[in-house]
PDB file of N, CA and C in Angstrom:
ATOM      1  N   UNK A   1      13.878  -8.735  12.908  1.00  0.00           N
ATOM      2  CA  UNK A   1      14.184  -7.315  12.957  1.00  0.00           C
ATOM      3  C   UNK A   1      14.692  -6.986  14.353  1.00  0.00           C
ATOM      4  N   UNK A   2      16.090  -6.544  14.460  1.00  0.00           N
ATOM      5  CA  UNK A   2      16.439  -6.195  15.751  1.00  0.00           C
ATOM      6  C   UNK A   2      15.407  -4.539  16.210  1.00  0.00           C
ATOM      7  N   UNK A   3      15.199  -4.384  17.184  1.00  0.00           N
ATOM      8  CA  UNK A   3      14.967  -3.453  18.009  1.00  0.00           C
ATOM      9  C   UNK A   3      16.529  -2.960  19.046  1.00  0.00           C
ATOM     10  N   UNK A   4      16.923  -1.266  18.147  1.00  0.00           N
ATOM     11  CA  UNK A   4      17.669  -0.646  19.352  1.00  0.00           C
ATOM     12  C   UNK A   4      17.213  -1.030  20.539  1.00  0.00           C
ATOM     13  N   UNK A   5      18.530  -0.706  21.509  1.00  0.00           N
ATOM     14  CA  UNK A   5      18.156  -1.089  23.254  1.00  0.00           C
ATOM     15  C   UNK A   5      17.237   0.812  23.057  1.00  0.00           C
ATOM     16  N   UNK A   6      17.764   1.434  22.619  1.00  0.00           N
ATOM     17  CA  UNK A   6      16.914   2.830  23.208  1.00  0.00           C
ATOM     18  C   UNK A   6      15.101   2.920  22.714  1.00  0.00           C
ATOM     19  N   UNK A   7      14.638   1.896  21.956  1.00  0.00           N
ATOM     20  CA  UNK A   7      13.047   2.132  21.333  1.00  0.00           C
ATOM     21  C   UNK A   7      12.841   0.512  22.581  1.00  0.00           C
ATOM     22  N   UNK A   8      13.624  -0.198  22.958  1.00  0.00           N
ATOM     23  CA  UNK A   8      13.131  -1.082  23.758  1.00  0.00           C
ATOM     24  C   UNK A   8      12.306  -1.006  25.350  1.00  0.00           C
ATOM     25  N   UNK A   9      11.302  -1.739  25.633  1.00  0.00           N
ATOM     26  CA  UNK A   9      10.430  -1.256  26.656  1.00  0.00           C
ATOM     27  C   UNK A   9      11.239  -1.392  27.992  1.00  0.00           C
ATOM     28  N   UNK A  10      11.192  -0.593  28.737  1.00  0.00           N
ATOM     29  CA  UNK A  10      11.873  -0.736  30.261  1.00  0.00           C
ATOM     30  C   UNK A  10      11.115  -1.928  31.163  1.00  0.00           C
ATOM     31  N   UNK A  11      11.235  -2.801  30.374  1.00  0.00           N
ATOM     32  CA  UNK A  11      10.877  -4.071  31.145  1.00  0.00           C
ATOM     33  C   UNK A  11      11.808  -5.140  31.320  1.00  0.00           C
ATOM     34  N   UNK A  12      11.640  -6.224  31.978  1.00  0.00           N
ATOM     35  CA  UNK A  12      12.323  -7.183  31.629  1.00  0.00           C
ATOM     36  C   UNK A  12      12.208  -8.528  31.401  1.00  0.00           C
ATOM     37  N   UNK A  13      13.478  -9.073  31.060  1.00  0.00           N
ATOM     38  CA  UNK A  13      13.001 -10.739  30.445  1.00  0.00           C
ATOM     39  C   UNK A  13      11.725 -10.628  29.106  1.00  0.00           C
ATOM     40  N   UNK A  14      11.096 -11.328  29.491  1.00  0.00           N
ATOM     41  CA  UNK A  14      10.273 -12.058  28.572  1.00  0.00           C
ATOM     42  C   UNK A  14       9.306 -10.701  27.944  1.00  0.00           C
ATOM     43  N   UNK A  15       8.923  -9.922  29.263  1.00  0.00           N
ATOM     44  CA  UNK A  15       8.134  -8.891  29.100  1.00  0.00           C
ATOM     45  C   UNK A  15       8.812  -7.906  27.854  1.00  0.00           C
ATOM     46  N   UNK A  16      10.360  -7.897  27.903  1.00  0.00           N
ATOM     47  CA  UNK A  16      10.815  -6.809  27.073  1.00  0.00           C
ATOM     48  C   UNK A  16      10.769  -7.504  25.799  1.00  0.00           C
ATOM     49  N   UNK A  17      11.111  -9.176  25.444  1.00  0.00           N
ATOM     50  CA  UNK A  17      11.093  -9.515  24.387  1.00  0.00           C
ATOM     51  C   UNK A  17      10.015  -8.872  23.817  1.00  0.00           C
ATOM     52  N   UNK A  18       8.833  -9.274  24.518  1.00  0.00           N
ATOM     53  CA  UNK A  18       7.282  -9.433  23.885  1.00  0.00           C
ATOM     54  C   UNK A  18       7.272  -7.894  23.528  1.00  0.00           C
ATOM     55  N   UNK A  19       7.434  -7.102  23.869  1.00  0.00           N
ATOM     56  CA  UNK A  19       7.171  -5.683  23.823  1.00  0.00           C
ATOM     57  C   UNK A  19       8.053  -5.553  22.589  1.00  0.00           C
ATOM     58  N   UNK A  20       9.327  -5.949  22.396  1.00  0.00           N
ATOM     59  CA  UNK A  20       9.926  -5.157  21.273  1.00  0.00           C
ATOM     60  C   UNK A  20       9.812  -6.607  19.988  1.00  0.00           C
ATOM     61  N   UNK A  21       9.114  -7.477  20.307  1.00  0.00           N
ATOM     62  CA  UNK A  21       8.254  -8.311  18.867  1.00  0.00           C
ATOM     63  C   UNK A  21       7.316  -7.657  18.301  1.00  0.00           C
ATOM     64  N   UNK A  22       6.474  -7.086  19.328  1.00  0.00           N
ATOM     65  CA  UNK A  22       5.392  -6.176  19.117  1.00  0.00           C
ATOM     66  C   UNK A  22       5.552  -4.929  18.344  1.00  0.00           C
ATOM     67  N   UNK A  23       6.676  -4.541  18.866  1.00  0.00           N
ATOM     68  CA  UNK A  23       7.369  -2.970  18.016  1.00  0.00           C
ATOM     69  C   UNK A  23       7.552  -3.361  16.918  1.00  0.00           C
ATOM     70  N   UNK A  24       8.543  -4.818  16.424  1.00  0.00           N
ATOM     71  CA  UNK A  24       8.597  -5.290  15.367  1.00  0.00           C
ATOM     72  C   UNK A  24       7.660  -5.700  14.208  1.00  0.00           C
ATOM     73  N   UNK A  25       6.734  -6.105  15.030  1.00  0.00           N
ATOM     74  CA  UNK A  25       5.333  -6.658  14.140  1.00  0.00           C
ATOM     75  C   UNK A  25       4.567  -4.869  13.696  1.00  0.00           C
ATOM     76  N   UNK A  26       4.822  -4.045  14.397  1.00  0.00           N
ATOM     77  CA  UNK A  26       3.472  -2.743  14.365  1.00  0.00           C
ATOM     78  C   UNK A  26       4.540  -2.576  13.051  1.00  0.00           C
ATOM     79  N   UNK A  27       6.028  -2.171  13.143  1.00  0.00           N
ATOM     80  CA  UNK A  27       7.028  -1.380  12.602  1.00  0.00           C
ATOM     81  C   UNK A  27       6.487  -2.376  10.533  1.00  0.00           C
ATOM     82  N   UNK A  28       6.493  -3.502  10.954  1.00  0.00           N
ATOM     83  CA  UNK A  28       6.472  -4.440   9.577  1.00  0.00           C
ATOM     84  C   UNK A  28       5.190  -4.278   8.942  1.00  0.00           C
ATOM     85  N   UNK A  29       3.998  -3.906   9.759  1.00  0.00           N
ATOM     86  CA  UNK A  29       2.709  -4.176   9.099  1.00  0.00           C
ATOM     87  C   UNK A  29       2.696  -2.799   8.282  1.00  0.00           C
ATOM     88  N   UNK A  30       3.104  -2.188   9.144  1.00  0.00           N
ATOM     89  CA  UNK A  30       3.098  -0.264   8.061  1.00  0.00           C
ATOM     90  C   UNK A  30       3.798  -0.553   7.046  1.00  0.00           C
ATOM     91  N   UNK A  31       5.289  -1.039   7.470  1.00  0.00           N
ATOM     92  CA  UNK A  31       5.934  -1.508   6.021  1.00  0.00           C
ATOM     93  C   UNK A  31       4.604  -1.807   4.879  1.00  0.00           C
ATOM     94  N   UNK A  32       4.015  -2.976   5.076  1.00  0.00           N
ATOM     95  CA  UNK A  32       3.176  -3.973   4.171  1.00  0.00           C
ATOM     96  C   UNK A  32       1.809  -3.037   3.686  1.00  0.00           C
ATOM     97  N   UNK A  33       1.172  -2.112   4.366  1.00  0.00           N
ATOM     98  CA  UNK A  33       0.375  -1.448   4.303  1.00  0.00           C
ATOM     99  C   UNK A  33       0.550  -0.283   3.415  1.00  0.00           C
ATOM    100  N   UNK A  34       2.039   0.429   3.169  1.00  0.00           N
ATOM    101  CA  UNK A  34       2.519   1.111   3.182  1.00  0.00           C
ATOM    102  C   UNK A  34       2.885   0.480   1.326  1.00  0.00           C
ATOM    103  N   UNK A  35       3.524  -0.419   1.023  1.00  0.00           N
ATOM    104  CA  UNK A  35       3.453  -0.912  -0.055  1.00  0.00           C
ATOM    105  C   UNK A  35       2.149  -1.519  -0.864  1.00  0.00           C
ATOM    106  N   UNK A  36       1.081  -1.750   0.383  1.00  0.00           N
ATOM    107  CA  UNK A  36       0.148  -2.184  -0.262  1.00  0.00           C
ATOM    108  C   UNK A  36      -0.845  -1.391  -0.884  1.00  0.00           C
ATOM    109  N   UNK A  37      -0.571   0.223  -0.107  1.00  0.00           N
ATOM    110  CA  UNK A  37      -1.204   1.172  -0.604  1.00  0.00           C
ATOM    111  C   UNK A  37      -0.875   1.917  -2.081  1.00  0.00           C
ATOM    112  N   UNK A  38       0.872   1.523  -2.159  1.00  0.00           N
ATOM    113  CA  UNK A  38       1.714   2.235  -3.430  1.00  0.00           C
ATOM    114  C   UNK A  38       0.912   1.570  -4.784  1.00  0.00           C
ATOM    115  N   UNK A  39       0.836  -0.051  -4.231  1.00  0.00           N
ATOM    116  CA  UNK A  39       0.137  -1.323  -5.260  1.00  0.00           C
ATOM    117  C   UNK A  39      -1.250  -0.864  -5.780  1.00  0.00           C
ATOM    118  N   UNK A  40      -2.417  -0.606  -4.683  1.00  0.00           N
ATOM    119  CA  UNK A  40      -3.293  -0.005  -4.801  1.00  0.00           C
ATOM    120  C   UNK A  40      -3.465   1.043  -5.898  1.00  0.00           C
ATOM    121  N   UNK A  41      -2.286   2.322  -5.473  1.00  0.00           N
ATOM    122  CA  UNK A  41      -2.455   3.566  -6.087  1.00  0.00           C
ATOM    123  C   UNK A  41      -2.326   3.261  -7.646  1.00  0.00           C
ATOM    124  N   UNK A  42      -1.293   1.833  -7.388  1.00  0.00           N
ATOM    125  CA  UNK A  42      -0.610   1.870  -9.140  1.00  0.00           C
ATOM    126  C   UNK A  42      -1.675   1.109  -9.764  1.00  0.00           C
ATOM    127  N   UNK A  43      -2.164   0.146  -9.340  1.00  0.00           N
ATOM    128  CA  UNK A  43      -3.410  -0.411 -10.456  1.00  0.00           C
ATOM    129  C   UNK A  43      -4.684   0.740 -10.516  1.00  0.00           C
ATOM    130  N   UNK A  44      -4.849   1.308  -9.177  1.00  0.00           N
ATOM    131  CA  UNK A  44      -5.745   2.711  -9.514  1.00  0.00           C
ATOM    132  C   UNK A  44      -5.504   3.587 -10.966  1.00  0.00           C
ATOM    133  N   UNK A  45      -4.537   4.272 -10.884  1.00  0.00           N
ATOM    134  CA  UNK A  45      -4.090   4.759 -11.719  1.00  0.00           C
ATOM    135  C   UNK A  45      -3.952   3.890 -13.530  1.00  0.00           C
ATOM    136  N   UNK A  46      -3.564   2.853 -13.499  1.00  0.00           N
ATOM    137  CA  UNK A  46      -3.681   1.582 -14.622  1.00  0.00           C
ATOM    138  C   UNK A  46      -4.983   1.704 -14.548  1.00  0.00           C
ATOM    139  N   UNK A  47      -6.331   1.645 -14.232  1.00  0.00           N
ATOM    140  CA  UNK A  47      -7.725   1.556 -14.657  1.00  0.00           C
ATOM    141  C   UNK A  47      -7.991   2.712 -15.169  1.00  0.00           C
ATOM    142  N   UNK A  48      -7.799   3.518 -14.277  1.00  0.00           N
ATOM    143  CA  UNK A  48      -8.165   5.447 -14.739  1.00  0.00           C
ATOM    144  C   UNK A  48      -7.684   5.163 -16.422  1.00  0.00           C
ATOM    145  N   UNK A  49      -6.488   5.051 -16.309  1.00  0.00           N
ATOM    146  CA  UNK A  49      -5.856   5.297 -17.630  1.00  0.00           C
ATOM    147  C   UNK A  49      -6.780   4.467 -18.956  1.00  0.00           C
ATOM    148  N   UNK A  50      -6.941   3.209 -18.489  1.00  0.00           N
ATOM    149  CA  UNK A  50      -7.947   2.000 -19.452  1.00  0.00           C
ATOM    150  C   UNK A  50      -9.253   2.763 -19.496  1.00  0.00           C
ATOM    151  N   UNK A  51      -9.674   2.929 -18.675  1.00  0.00           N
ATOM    152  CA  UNK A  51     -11.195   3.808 -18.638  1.00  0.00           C
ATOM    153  C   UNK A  51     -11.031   5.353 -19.633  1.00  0.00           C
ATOM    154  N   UNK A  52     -10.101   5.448 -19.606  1.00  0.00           N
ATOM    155  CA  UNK A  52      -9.936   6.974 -20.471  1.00  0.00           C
ATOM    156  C   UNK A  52      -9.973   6.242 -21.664  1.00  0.00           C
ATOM    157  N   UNK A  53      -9.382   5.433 -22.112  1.00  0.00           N
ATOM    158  CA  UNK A  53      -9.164   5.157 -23.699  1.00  0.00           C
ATOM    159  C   UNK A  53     -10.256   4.884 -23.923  1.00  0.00           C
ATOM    160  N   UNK A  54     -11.309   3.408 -22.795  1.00  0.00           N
ATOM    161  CA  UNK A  54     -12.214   3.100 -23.755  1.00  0.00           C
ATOM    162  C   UNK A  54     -13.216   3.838 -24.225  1.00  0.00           C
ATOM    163  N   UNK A  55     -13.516   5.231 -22.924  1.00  0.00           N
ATOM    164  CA  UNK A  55     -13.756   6.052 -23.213  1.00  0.00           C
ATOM    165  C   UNK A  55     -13.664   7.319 -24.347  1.00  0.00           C
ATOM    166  N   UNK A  56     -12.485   7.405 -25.245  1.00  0.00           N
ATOM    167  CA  UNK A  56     -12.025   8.278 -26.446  1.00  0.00           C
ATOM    168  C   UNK A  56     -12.588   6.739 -27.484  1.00  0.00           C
ATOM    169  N   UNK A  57     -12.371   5.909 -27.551  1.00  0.00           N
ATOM    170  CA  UNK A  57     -12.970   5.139 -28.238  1.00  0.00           C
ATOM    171  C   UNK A  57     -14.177   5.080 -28.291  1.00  0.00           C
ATOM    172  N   UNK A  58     -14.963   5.370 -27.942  1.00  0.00           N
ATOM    173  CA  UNK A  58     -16.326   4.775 -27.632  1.00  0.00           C
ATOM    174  C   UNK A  58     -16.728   6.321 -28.267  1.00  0.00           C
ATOM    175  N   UNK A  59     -16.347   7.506 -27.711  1.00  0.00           N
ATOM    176  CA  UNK A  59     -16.598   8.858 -28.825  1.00  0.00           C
ATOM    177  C   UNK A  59     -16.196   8.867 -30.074  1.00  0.00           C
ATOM    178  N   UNK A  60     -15.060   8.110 -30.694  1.00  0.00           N
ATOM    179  CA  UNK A  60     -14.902   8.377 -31.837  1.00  0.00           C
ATOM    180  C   UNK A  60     -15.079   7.476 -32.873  1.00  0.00           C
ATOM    181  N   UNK A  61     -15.759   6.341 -32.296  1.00  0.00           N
ATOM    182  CA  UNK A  61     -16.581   5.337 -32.980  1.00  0.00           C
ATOM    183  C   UNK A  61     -18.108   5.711 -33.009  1.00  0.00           C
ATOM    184  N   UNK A  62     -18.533   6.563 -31.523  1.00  0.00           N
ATOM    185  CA  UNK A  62     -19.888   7.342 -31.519  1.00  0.00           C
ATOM    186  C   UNK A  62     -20.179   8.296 -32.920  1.00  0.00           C
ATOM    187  N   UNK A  63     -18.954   9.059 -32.453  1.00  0.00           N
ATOM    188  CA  UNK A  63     -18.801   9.999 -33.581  1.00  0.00           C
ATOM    189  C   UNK A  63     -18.864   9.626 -35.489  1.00  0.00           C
ATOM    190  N   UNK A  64     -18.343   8.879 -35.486  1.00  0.00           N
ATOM    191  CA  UNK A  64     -17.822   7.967 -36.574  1.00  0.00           C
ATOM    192  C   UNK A  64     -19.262   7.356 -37.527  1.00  0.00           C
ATOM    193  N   UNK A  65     -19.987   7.191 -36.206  1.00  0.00           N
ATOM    194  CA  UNK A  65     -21.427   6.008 -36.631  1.00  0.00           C
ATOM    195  C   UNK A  65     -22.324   7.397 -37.211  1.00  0.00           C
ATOM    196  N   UNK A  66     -22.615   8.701 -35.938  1.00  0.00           N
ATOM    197  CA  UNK A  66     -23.481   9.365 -36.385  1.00  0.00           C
ATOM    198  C   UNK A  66     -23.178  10.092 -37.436  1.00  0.00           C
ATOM    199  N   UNK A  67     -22.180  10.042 -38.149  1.00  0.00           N
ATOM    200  CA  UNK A  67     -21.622  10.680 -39.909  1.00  0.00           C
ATOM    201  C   UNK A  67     -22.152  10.330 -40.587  1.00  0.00           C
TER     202      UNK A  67
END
């Protein structure tokens, strides 16, 4: 991942590499965090949904038995 010269640290040589790897690595982990949270939300949401059915099932087989 390039780093603009303008987000790059006013250092130099080696010091500026390391500084704008660093920008690179912070900038990528949010990326990953950031998708890992979307992943999260979406199997969240996929259980909620499974838990609701087995739930209407489980009433209308409840229901069903005490008839």
């Amino acid at each position: 991942m390039a780093i603009p010269d303008d987000n790059r640290c006013d250092l130099g040589g080696r010091a500026a590499d390391a500084c704008s790897d660093m920008l690179a690595s912070f900038h990528a982990a949010k990326i990953m965090r950031s998708q890992a949270k979307q992943n999260l939300e979406f199997k969240a949401d996929a259980l909620t949904e499974s838990i609701c059915r087995w739930e209407d099932m489980n009433v209308r087989l409840l229901h069903s038995i005490s008839q």
